[in-house]
C-alpha atoms as a PDB file:
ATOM      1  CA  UNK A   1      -3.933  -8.441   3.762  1.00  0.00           C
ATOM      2  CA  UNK A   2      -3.740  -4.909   5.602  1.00  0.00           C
ATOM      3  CA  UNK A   3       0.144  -5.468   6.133  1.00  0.00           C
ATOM      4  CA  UNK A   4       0.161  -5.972   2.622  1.00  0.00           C
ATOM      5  CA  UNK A   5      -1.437  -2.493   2.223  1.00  0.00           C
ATOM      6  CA  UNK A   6       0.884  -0.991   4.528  1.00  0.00           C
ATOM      7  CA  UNK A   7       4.343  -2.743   3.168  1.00  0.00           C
ATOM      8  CA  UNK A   8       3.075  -1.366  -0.312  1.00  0.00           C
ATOM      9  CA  UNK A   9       2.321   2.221   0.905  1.00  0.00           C
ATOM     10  CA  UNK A  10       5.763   2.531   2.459  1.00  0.00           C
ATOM     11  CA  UNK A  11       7.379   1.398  -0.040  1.00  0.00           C
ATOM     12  CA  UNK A  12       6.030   3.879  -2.149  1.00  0.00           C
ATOM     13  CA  UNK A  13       6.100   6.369   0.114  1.00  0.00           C
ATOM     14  CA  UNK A  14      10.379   5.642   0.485  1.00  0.00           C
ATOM     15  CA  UNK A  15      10.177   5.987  -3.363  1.00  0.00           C
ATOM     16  CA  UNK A  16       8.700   9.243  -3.824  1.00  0.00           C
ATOM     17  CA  UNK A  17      11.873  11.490  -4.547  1.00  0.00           C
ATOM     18  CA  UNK A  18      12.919   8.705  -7.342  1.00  0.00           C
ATOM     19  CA  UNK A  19       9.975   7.852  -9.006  1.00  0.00           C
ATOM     20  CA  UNK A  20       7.258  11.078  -7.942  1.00  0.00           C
ATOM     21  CA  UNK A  21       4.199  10.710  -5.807  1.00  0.00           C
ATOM     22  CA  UNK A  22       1.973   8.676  -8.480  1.00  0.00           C
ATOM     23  CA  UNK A  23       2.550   5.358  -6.938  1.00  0.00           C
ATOM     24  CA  UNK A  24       2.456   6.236  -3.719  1.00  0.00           C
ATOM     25  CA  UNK A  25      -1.195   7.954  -4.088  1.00  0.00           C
ATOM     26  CA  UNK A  26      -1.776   4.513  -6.441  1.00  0.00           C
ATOM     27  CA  UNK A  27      -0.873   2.639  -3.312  1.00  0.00           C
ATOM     28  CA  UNK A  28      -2.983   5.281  -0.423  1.00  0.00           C
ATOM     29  CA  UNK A  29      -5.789   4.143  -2.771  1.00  0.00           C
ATOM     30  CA  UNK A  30      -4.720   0.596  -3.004  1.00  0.00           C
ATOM     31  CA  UNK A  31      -5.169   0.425   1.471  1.00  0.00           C
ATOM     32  CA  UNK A  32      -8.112   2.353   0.986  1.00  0.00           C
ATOM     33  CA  UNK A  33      -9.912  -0.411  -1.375  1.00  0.00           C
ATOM     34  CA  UNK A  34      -8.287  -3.194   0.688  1.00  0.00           C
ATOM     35  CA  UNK A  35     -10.357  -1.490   3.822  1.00  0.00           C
ATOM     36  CA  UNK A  36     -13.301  -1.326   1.847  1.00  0.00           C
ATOM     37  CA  UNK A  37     -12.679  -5.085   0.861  1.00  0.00           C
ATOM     38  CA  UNK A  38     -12.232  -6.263   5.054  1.00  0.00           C
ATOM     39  CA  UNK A  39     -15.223  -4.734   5.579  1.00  0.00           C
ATOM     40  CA  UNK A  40     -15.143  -1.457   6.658  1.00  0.00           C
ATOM     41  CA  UNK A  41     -16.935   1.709   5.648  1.00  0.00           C
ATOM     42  CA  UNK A  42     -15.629   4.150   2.688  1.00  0.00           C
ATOM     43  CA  UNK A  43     -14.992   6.503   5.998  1.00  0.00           C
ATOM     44  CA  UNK A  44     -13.175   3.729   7.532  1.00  0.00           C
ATOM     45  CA  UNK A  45     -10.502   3.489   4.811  1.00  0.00           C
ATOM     46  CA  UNK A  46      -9.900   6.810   4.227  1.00  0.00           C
ATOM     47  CA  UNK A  47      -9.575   6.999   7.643  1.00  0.00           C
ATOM     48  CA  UNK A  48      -6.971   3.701   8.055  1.00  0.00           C
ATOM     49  CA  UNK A  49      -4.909   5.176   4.843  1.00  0.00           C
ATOM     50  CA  UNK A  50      -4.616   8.574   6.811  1.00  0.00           C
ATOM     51  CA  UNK A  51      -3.019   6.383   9.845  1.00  0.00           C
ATOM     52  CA  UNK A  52      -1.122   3.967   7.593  1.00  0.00           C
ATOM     53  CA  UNK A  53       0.162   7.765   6.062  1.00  0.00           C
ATOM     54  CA  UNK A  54       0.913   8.963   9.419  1.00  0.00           C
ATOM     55  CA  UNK A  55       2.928   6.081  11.231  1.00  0.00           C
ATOM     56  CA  UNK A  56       4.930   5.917   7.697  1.00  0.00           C
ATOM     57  CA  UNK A  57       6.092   9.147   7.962  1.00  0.00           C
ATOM     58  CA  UNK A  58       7.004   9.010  11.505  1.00  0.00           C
ATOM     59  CA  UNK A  59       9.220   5.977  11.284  1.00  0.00           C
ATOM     60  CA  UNK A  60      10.844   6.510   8.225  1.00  0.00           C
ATOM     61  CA  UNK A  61      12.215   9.821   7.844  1.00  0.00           C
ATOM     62  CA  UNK A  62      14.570   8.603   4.654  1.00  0.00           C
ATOM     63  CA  UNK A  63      13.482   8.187   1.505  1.00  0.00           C
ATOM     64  CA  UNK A  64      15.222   6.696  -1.376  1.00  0.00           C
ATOM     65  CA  UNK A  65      17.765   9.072  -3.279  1.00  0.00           C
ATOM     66  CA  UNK A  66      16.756  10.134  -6.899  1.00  0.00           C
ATOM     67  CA  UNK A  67      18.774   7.919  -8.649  1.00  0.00           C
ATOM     68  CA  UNK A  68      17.338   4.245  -6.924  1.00  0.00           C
ATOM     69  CA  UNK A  69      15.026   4.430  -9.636  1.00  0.00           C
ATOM     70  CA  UNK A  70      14.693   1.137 -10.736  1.00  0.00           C
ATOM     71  CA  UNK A  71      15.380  -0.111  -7.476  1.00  0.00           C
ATOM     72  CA  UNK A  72      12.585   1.305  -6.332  1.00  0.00           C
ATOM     73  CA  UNK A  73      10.117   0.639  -9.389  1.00  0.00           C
ATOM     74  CA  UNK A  74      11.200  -2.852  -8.884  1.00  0.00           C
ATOM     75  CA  UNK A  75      10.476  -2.647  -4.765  1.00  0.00           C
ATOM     76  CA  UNK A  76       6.939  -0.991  -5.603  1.00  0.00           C
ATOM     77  CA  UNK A  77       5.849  -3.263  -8.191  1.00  0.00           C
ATOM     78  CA  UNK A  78       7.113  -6.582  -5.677  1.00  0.00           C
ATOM     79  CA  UNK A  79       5.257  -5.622  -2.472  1.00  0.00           C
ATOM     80  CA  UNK A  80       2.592  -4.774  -4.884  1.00  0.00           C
ATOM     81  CA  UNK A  81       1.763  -7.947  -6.582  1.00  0.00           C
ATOM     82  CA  UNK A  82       1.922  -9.327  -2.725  1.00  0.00           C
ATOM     83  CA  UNK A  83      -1.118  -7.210  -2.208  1.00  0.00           C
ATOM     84  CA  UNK A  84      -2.875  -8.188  -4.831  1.00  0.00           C
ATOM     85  CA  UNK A  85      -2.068 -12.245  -4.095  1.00  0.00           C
ATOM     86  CA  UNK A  86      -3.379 -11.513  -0.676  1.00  0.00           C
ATOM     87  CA  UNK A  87      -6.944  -9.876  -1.762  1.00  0.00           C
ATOM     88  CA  UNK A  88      -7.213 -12.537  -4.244  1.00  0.00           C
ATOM     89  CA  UNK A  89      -6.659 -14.957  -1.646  1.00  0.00           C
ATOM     90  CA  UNK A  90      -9.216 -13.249   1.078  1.00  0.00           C
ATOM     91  CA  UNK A  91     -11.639 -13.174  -1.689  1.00  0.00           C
ATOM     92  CA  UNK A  92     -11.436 -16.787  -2.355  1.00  0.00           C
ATOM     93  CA  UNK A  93     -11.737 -17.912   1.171  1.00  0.00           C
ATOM     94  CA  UNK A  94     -14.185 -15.158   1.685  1.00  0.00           C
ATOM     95  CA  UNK A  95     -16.401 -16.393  -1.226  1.00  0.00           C
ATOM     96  CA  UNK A  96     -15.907 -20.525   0.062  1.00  0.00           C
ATOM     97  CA  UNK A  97     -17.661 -19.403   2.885  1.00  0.00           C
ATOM     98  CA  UNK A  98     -21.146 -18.443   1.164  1.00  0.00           C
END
C-alpha cells in the first residue's frame, strides 16, 4: 500500500510543470492518510510524506515537459486508482481480522 503512495507521489511530482502542483499536494496528502491508515501517528505521516518528498526529488531530477499534459493526467489518475485498490484492499483484510 505505501509503494502505492510513493508511485502516486512521483508521479505527480514528474507532472508538476504540465499539470501545476495540485495533484501532487493531492497525492503528499494521499501518503499522508495512507500512513495514518497503516497505523502510524498524524506525526508519523507527515513525517513519511516529507521522506517520500525527499528521495523523489533526489532520484528524479526530470520532470515531464509542459506539453505531456494528458500523458501525465492519464499517469496520475492510473497509479492513483492503484492506491486507492490497495487501501480498499488493506481495509478489507484489516476489517476480516476483527
Amino acid at each position: 500500500m505505501m509503494e502505492d503512495a510513493f508511485i502516486y507521489l512521483g508521479a505527480a511530482y514528474l507532472c508538476q510543470d504540465a499539470l501545476g502542483t495540485s495533484h501532487y499536494y493531492a497525492a503528499r496528502s494521499a501518503v499522508e492518510q495512507t500512513a495514518i491508515l497503516g497505523g502510524k501517528s498524524q506525526t508519523d505521516a507527515v513525517i513519511i510524506a516529507d521522506d517520500f518528498d525527499k528521495r523523489i526529488r533526489r532520484d528524479h531530477q526530470k520532470k515531464a515537459p509542459a506539453e505531456n499534459d494528458q500523458k501525465c493526467l492519464d499517469g496520475i489518475l492510473v497509479t492513483q486508482t492503484r492506491l486507492r485498490v490497495s487501501q480498499a484492499r488493506f481495509k478489507q483484510a484489516r476489517d476480516a481480522d476483527k
